[in-house]
Protein backbone atom coordinates (compact mmCIF):
# COMPACT_ATOMS: atom_id res chain seq x y z
CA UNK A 1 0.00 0.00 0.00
CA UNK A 2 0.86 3.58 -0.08
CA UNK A 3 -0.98 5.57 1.81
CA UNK A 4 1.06 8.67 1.15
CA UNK A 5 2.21 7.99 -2.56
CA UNK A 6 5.51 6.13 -1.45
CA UNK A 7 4.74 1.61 -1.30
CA UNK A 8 5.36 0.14 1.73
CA UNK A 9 3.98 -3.31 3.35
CA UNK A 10 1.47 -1.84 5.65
CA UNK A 11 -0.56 -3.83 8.59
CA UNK A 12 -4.06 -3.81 7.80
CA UNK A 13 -7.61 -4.95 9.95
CA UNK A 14 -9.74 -6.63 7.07
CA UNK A 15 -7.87 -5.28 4.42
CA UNK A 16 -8.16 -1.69 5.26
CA UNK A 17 -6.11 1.08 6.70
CA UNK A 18 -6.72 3.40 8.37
CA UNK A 19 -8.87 0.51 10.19
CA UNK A 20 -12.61 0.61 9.14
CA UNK A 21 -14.64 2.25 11.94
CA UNK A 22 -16.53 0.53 14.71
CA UNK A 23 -19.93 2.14 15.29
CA UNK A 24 -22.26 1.19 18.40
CA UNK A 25 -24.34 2.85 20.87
CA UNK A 26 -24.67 3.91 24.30
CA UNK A 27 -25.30 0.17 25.99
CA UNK A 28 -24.69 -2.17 23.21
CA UNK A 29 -22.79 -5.39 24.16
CA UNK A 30 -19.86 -5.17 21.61
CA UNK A 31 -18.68 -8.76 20.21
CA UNK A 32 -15.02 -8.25 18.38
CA UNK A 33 -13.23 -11.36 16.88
CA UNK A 34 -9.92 -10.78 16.81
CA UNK A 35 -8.06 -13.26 14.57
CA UNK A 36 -4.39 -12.84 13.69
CA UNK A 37 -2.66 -13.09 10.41
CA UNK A 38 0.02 -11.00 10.90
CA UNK A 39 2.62 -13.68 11.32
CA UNK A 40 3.97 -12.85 15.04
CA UNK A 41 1.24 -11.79 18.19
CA UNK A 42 -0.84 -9.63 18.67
CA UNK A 43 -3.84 -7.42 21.08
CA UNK A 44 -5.98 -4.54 20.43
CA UNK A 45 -6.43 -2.21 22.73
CA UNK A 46 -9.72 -0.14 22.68
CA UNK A 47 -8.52 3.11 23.62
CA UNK A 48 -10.89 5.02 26.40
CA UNK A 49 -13.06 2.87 26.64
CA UNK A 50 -12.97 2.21 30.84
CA UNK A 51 -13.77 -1.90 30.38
CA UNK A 52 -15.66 -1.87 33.98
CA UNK A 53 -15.84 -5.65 35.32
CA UNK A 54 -13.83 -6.29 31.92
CA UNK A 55 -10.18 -5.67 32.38
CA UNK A 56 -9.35 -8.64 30.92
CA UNK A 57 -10.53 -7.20 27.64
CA UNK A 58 -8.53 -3.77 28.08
CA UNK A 59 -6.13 -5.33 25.38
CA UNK A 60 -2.64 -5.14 27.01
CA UNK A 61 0.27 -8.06 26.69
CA UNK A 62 1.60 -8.52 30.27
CA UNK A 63 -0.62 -6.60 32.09
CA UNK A 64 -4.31 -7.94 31.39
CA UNK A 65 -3.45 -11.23 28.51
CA UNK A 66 -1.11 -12.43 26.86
CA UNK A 67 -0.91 -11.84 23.19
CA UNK A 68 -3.01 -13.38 20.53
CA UNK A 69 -0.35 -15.69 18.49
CA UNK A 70 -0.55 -16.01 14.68
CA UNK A 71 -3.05 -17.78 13.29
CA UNK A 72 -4.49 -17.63 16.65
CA UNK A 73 -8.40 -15.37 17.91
CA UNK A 74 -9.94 -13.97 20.91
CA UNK A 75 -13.48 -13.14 20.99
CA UNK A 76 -13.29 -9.56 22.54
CA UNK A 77 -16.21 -8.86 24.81
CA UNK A 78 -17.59 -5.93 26.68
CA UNK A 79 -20.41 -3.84 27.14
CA UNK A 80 -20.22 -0.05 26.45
CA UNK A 81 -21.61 2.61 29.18
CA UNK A 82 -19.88 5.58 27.17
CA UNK A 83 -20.31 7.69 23.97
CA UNK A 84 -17.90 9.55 22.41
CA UNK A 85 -15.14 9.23 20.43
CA UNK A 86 -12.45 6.32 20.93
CA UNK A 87 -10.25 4.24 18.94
CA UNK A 88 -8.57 1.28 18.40
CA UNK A 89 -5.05 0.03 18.05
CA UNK A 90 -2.21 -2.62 18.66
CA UNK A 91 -0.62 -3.03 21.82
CA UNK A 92 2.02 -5.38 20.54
CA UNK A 93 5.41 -3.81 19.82
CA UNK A 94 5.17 -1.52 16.90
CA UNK A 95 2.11 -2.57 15.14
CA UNK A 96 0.16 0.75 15.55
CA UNK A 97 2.96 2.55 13.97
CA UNK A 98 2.21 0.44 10.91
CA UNK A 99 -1.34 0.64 10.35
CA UNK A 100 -2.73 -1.19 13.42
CA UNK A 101 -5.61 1.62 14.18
CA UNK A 102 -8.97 2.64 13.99
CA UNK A 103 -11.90 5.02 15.07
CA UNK A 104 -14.42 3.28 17.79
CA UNK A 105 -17.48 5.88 17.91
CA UNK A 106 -20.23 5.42 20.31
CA UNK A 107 -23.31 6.74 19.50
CA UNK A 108 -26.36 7.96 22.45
CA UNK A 109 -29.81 9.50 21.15
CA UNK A 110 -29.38 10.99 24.57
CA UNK A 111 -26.96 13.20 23.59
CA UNK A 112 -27.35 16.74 24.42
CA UNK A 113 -25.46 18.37 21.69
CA UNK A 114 -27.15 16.08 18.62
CA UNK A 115 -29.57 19.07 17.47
CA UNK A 116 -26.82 21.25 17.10
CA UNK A 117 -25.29 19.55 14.18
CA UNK A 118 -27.14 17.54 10.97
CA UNK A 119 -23.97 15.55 9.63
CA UNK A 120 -21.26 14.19 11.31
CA UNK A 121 -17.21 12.90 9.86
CA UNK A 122 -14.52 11.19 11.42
CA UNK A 123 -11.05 13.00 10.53
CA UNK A 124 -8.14 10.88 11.82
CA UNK A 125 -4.57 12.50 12.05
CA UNK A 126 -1.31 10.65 12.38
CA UNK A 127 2.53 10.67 11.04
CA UNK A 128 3.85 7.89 8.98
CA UNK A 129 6.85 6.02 7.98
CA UNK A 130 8.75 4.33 5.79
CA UNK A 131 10.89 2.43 7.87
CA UNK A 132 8.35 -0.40 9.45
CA UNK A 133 9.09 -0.27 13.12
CA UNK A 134 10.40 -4.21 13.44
CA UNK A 135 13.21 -2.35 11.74
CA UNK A 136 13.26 0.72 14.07
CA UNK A 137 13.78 -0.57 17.38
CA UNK A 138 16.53 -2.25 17.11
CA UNK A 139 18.27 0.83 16.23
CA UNK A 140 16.47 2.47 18.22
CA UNK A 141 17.31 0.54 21.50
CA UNK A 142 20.77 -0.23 20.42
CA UNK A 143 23.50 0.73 23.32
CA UNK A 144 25.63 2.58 20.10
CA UNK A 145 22.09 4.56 18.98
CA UNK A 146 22.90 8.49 20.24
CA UNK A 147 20.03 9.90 17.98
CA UNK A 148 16.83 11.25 18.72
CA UNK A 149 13.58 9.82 18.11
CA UNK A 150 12.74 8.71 14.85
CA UNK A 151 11.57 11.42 11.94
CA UNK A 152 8.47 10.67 9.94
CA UNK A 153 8.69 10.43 6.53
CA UNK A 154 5.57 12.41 6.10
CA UNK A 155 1.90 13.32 8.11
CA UNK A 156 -1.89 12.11 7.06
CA UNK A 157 -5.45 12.71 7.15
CA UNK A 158 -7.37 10.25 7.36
CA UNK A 159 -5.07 7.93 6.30
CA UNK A 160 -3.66 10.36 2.85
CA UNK A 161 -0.67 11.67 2.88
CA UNK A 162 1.55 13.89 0.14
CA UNK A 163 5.14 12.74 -0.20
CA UNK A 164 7.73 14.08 -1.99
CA UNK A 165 8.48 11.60 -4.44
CA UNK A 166 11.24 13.50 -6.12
CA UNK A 167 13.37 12.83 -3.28
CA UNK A 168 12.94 8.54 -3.68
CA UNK A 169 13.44 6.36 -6.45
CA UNK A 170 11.36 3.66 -5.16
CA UNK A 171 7.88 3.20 -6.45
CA UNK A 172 6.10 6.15 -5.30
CA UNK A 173 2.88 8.13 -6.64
CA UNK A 174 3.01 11.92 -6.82
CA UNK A 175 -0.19 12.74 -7.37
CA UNK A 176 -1.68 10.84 -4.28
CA UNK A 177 -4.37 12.86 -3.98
CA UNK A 178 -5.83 14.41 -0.43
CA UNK A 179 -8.72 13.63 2.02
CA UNK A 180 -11.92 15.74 0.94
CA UNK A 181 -14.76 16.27 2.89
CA UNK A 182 -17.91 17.62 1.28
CA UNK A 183 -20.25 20.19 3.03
CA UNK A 184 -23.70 22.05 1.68
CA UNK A 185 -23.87 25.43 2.69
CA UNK A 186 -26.22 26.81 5.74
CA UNK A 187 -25.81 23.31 7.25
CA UNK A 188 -23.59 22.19 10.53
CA UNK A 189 -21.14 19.47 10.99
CA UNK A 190 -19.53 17.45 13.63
CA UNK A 191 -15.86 16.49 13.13
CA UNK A 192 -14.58 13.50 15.16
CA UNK A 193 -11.02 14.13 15.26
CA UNK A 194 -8.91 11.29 16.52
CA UNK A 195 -5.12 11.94 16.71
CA UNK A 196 -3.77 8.47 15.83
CA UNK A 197 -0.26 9.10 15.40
CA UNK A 198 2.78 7.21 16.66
CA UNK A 199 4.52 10.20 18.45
CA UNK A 200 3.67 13.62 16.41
CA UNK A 201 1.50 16.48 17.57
CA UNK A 202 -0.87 17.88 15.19
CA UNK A 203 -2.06 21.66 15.77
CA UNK A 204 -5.46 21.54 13.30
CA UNK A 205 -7.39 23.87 11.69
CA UNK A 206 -9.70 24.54 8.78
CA UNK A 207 -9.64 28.30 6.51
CA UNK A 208 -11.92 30.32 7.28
CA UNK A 209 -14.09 28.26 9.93
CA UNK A 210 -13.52 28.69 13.68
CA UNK A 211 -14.31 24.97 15.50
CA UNK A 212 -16.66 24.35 18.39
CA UNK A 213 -15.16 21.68 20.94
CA UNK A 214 -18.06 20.25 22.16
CA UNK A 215 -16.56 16.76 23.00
CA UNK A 216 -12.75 15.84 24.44
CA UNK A 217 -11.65 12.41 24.88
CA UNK A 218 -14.93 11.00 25.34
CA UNK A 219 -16.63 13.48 27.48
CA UNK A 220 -18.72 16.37 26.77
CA UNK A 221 -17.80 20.08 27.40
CA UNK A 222 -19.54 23.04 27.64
CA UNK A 223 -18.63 24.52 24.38
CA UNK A 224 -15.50 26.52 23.91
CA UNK A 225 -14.77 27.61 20.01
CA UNK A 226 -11.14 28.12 18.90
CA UNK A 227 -9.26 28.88 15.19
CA UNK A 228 -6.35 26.41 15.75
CA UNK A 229 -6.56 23.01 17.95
CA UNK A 230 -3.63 21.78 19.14
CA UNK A 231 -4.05 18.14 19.68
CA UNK A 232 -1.22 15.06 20.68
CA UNK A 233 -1.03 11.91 19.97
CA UNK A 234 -4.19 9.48 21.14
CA UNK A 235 -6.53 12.42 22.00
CA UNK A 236 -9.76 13.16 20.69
CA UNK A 237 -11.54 16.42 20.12
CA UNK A 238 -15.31 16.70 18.69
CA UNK A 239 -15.78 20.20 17.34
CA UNK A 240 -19.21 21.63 15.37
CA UNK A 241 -18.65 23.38 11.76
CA UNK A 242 -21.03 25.87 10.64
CA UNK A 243 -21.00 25.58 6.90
CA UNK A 244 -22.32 29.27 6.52
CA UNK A 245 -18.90 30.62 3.95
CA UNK A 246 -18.72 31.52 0.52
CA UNK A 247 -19.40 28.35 -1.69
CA UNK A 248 -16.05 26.75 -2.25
CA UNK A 249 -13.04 25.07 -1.91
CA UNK A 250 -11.05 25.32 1.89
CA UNK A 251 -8.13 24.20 3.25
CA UNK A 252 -8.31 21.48 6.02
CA UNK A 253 -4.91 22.06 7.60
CA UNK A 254 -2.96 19.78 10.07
CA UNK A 255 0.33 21.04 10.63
CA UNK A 256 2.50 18.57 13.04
CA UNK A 257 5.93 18.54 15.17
CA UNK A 258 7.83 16.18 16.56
CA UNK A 259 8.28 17.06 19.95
CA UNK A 260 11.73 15.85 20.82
CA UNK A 261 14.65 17.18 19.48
CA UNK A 262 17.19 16.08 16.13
CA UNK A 263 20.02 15.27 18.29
CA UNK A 264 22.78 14.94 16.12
CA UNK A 265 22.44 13.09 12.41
CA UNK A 266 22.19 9.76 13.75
CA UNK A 267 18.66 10.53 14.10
CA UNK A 268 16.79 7.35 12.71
CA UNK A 269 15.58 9.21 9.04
CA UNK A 270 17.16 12.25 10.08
CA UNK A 271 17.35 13.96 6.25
CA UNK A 272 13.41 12.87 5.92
CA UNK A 273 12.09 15.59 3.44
CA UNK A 274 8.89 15.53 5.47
CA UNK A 275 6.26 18.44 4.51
CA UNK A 276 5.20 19.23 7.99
CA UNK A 277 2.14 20.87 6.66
CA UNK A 278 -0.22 18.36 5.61
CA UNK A 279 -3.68 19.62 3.96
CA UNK A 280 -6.88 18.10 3.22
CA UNK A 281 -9.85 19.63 1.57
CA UNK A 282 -13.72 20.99 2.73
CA UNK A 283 -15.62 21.25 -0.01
CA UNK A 284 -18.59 22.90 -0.35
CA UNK A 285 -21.73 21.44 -3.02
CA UNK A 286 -21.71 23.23 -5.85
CA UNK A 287 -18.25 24.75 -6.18
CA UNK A 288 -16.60 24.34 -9.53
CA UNK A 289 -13.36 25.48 -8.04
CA UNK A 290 -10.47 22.82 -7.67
CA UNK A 291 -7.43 24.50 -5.41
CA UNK A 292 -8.55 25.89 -2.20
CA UNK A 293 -7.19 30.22 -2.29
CA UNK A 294 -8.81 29.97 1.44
CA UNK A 295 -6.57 32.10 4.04
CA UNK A 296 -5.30 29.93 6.58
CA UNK A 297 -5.46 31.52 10.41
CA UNK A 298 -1.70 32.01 11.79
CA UNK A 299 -0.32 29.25 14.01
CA UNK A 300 1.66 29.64 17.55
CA UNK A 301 4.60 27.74 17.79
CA UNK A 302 4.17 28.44 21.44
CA UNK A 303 1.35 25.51 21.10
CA UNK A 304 3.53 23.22 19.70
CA UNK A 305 3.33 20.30 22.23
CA UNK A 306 0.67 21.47 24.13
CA UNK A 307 -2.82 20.73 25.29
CA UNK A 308 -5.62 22.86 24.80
CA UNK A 309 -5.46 25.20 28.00
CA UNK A 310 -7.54 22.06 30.54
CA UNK A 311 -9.03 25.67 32.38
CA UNK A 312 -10.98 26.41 29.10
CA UNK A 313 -12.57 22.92 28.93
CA UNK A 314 -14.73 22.93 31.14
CA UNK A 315 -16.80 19.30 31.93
CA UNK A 316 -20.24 18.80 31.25
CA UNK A 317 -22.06 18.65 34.42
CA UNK A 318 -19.54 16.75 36.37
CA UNK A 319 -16.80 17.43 39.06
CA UNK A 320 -13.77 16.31 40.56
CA UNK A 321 -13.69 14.78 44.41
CA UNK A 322 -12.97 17.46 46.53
CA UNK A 323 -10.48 15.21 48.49
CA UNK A 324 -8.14 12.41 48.09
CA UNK A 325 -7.19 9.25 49.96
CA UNK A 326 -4.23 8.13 48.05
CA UNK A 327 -1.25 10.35 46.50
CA UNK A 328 1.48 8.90 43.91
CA UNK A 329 4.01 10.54 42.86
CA UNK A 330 5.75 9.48 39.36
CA UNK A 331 9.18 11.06 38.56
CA UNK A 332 9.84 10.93 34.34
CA UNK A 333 13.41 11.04 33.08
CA UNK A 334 15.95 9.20 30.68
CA UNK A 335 19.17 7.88 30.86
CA UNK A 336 21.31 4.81 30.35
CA UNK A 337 21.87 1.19 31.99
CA UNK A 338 25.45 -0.37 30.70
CA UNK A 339 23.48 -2.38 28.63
CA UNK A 340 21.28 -0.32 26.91
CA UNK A 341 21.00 3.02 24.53
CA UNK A 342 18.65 5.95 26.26
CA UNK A 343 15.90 4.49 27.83
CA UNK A 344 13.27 5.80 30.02
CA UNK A 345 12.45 5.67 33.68
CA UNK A 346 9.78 6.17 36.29
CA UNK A 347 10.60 6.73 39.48
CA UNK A 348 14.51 5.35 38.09
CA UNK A 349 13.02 2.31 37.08
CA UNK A 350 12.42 1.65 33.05
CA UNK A 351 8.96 -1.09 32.93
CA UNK A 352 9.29 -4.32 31.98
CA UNK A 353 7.01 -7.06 31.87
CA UNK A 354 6.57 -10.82 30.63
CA UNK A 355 3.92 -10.75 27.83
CA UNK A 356 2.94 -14.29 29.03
CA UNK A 357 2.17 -14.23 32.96
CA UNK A 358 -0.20 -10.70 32.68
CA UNK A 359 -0.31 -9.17 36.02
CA UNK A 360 -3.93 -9.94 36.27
CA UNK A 361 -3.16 -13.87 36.23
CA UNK A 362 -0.32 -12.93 38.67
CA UNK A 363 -2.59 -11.65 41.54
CA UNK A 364 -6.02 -14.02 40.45
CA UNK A 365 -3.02 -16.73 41.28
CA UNK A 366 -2.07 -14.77 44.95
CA UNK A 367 0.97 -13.05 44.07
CA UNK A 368 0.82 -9.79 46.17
CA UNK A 369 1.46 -6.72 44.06
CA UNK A 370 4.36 -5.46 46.56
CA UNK A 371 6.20 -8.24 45.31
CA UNK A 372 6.16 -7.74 42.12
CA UNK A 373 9.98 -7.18 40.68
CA UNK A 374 10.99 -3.23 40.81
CA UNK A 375 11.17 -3.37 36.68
CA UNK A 376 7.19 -4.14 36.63
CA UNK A 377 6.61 -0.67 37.70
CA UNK A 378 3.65 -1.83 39.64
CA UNK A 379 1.82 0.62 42.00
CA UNK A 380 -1.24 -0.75 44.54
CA UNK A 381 -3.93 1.20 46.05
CA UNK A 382 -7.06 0.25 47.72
CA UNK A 383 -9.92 2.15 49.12
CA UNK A 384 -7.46 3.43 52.13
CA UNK A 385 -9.58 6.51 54.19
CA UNK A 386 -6.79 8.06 55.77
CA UNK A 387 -8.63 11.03 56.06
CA UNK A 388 -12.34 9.35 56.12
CA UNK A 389 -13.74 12.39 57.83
CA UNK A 390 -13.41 14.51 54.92
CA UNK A 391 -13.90 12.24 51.65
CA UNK A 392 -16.97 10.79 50.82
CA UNK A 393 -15.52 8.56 48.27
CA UNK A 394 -11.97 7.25 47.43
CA UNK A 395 -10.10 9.18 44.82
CA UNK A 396 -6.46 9.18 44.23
CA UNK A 397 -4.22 12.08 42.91
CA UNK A 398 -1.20 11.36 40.57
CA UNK A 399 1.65 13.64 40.44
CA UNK A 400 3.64 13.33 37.15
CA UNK A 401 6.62 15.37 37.22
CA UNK A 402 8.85 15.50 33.61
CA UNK A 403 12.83 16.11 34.22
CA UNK A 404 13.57 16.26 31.05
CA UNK A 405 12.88 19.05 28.46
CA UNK A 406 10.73 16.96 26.58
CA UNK A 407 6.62 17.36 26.71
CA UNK A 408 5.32 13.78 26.67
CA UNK A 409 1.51 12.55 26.69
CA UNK A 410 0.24 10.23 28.95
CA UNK A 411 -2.30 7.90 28.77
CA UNK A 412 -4.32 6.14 31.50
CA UNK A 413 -6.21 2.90 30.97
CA UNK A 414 -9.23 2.56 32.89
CA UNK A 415 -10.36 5.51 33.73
CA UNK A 416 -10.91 9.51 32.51
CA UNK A 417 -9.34 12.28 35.03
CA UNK A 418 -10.12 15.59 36.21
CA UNK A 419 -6.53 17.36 35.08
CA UNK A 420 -6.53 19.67 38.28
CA UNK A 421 -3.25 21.18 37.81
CA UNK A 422 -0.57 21.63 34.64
CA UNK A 423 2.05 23.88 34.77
CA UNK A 424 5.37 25.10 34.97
CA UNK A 425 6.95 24.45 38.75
CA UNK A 426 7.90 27.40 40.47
CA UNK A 427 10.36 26.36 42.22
CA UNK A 428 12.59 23.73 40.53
CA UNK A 429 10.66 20.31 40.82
CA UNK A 430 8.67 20.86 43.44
CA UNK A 431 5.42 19.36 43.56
CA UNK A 432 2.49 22.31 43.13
CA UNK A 433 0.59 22.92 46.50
CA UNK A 434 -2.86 22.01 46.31
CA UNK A 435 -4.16 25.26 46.94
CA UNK A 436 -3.16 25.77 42.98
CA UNK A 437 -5.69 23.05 41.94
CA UNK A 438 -8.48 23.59 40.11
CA UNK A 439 -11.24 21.71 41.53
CA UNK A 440 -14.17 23.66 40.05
CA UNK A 441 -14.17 22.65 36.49
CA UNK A 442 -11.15 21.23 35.36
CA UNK A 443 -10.44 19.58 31.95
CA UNK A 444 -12.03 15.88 32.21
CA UNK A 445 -10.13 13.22 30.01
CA UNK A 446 -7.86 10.22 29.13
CA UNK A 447 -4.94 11.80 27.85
CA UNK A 448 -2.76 14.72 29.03
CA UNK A 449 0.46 16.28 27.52
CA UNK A 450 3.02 17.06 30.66
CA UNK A 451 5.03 19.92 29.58
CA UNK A 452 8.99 19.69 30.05
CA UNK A 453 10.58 20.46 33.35
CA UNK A 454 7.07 20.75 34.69
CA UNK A 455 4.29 18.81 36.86
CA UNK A 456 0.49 17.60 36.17
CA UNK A 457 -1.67 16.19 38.49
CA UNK A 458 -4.43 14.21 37.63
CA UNK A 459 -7.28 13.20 40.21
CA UNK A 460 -10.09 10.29 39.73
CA UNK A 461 -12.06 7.76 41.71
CA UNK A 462 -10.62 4.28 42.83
CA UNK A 463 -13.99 2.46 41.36
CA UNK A 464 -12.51 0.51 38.55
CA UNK A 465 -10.99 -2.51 39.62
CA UNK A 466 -8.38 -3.62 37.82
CA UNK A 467 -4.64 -3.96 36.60
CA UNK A 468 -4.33 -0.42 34.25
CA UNK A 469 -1.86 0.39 32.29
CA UNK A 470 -0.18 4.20 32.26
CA UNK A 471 2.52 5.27 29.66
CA UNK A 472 3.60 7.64 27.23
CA UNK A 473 1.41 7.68 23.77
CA UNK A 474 4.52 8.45 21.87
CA UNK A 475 5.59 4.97 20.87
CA UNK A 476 9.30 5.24 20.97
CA UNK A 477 9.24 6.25 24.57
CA UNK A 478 7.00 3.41 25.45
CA UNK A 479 8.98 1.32 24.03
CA UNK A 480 11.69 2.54 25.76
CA UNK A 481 10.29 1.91 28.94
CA UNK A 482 8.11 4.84 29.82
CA UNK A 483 5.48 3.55 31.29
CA UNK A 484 4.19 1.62 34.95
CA UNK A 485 0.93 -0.14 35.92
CA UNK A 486 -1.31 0.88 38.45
CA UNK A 487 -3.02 -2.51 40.62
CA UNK A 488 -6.79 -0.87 41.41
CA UNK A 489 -8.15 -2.40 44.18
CA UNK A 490 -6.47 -5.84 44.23
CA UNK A 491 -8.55 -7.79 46.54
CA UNK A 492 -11.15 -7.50 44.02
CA UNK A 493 -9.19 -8.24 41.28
CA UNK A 494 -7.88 -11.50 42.68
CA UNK A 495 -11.58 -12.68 43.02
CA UNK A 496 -12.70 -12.17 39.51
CA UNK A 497 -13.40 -14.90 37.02
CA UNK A 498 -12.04 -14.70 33.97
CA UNK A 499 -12.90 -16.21 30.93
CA UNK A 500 -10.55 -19.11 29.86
CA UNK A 501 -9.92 -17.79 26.37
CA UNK A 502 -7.99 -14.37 28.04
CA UNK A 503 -5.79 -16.98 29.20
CA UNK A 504 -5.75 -19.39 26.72
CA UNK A 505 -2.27 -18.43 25.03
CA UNK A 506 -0.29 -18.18 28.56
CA UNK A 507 2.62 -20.04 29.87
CA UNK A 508 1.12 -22.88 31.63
């Protein structure tokens, strides 16, 4: 395939990519057969979606299965009580870099914000490469490797990219075309926009039409419209688009950065001659026009990297707990082990796991999470009222503190959180004094970019039990280590039943 002019073998999900898109609704039981022909294992992880009494399905080698070997299934099976927008992708080594990933929308009549809009598309945003990543990281990893993090070869919509094909002489198609998206005038639209990429940060935009955010990361907002969205890899944004311009052609724009530096050229694809700017098309009915002349709205490389500001968006009629009964504090940083090139570290320890005894089987078997070895990054917490007289309910905050220059965006299995603080420090790395949180209406979601040299908290319920995995969405610092587990209330989990497929593929 060649998704952006240029051939390459490319994993596909029945014989499409970008993935084709699940579609359910608000309460349907959703029945996925996964069966793998890829010729080595495989999961898929579906991304947001909080898999309550289902953590076995959550789609992660080592921590809730163990992979799905070739030529092997498993019957995915879970029941949805969300809508939004979600995806779905590979959890197995590099396989969502290489086309392992697709929207999961769920759908509710309910919906407060469905009369506001009459159409709705699905706009998915990612980088891409040329290299496939079975040949990445072992460079990558490689204790001679002093380069940064790899450098796409060029950036998509919706699975369309435009590379330069002067600069190859492999097969490669110039003319590749670009993702269009048709509108009628006087009429409103929902974009789903799903930031699928394997480590680049998108800021997106379309000429001449300011966006609505009406939806992030699963969960409504009160609305909030903006020119320019800056969105990282694995987040979601709905937005509304009044089709009320002049009758024809726009720019869809998605310009994107990696967010780590070129170290030196050893840089895996260093002299890429990646357009950064990638463009699709909104075209209005009835326009005879071919080459949008729309005026694009200037960009801020000061949101490079970023989130949207979490104080502008503002939940839907819901709040944060007031108190907490469990803190954590996570310290992120690289560095080197004798054996190794840069890896990553939490708390000085880089995760590692075996893909076939999951944590889940570990403590359904009686192994207590404290025992678990340092490198599994595990963390336990029950429902511990230390200070019962003031919380109502359990709720735990997480302190992730970067100490390295580098922004990075974490994602948390299992659960949506109330981002109550996201800053700078003030005084070195310091942790921020709750008195700085915002615990009125602070941005509710799955995903949050940690700025360099700077702390986030996150806050949520313990009501989830199970074994949840937390990491870094960009995949070359996952699989570098960046990422830990957290162990949700394990004398539940070590009563539940799971079925015997999870399982099935497991060292005995």
């Amino acid at each position: 395939m060649a998704p952006d002019g240029y051939k390459r073998p490319v994993w596909t999900v029945n014989n499409q990519y970008p993935a084709p898109i699940i579609q359910a609704n608000y309460g349907d039981r959703l029945l996925i057969n996964v069966s793998n022909k890829l010729g080595e294992p495989s999961t898929i992880h579906w991304h947001g979606i909080f898999q309550t009494g289902t953590n076995f399905y959550d789609g992660v080698p080592g921590i809730t299965q163990c992979p799905i070997p070739n030529n092997g299934h498993l019957l995915y099976n879970f029941t949805v009580k969300q809508y939004g927008t979600f995806w779905y992708h590979s959890h197995f080594e590099g396989q969502i870099v290489d086309g392992i990933k697709g929207p999961l929308i769920i759908h509710n009549t309910k919906d407060p914000y469905l009369k506001e809009y009459d159409f709705e598309y699905v706009i998915t945003l990612s980088d891409w490469y040329h290299i496939p990543s079975g040949e990445i990281h072992p460079i990558l990893l490689s204790p001679s490797y002093k380069g940064g993090d790899p450098i796409p070869n060029s950036g998509e919509i919706s699975g369309i990219g435009q590379f330069n094909c002067s600069s190859t002489r492999n097969s490669c198609n110039p003319n590749n075309g670009v993702a269009t998206y048709t509108v009628k005038k006087g009429k409103k639209y929902r974009f789903r926009i799903i930031c699928t990429s394997a480590a680049a940060h998108f800021i997106f935009s379309i000429d001449e039409h300011p966006l609505t955010i009406i939806e992030v990361d699963g969960h409504l907002i009160e609305p909030v419209t903006l020119k320019t969205i800056p969105i990282h890899t694995a987040q979601r944004y709905s937005v509304i688009l009044n089709a009320n311009n002049s009758i024809k052609n726009y720019h869809i724009r998605a310009k994107f950065t990696v967010c780590t530096p070129i170290d030196n050229n050893q840089t895996i694809n260093y002299n890429s001659s990646v357009n950064y700017n990638v463009v699709g098309i909104l075209k209005y009915e009835g326009t005879k026009a071919k080459t949008p002349t729309s005026k694009p709205y200037p960009l801020k490389t000061s949101d490079e990297c970023k989130d949207v500001n979490p104080n502008i968006l503002k939940p839907y009629k819901i709040k944060p707990p007031q108190c907490v009964t469990n803190k954590i504090s996570l310290m992120v940083s690289f560095g080197k082990l004798a054996t190794t090139g840069t890896i990553a570290f939490i708390n000085n320890s880089s995760f590692v796991t075996n893909n076939y005894y999951p944590s889940n089987r570990k403590i359904i078997n009686g192994i207590n999470p404290h025992k678990f070895s340092q490198y599994e990054n595990a963390y336990a917490y029950d429902r511990y009222f230390t200070n019962s007289n003031d919380c109502n309910d359990a709720a735990v905050d997480i302190y992730i503190t970067v100490n390295t220059s580098r922004s990075h965006p974490f994602h948390l299995h299992g659960h949506s959180f109330f981002v109550v603080y996201n800053g700078k420090n003030q005084s070195g790395l310091e942790p921020p004094h709750p008195s700085s949180f915002n615990l009125i209406d602070p941005a509710y979601r799955d995903t949050v970019t940690v700025l360099g040299n700077s702390t986030t908290v996150i806050r949520y319920y313990i009501d989830n039990p199970g074994v949840w995995l937390m990491h870094c969405h960009m995949h070359w610092h996952l699989v570098k280590g960046m990422a830990l587990q957290f162990i949700e209330l394990p004398s539940i989990i070590m009563n539940m039943t799971v079925p015997q497929d999870v399982f099935e593929y497991c060292a005995s």
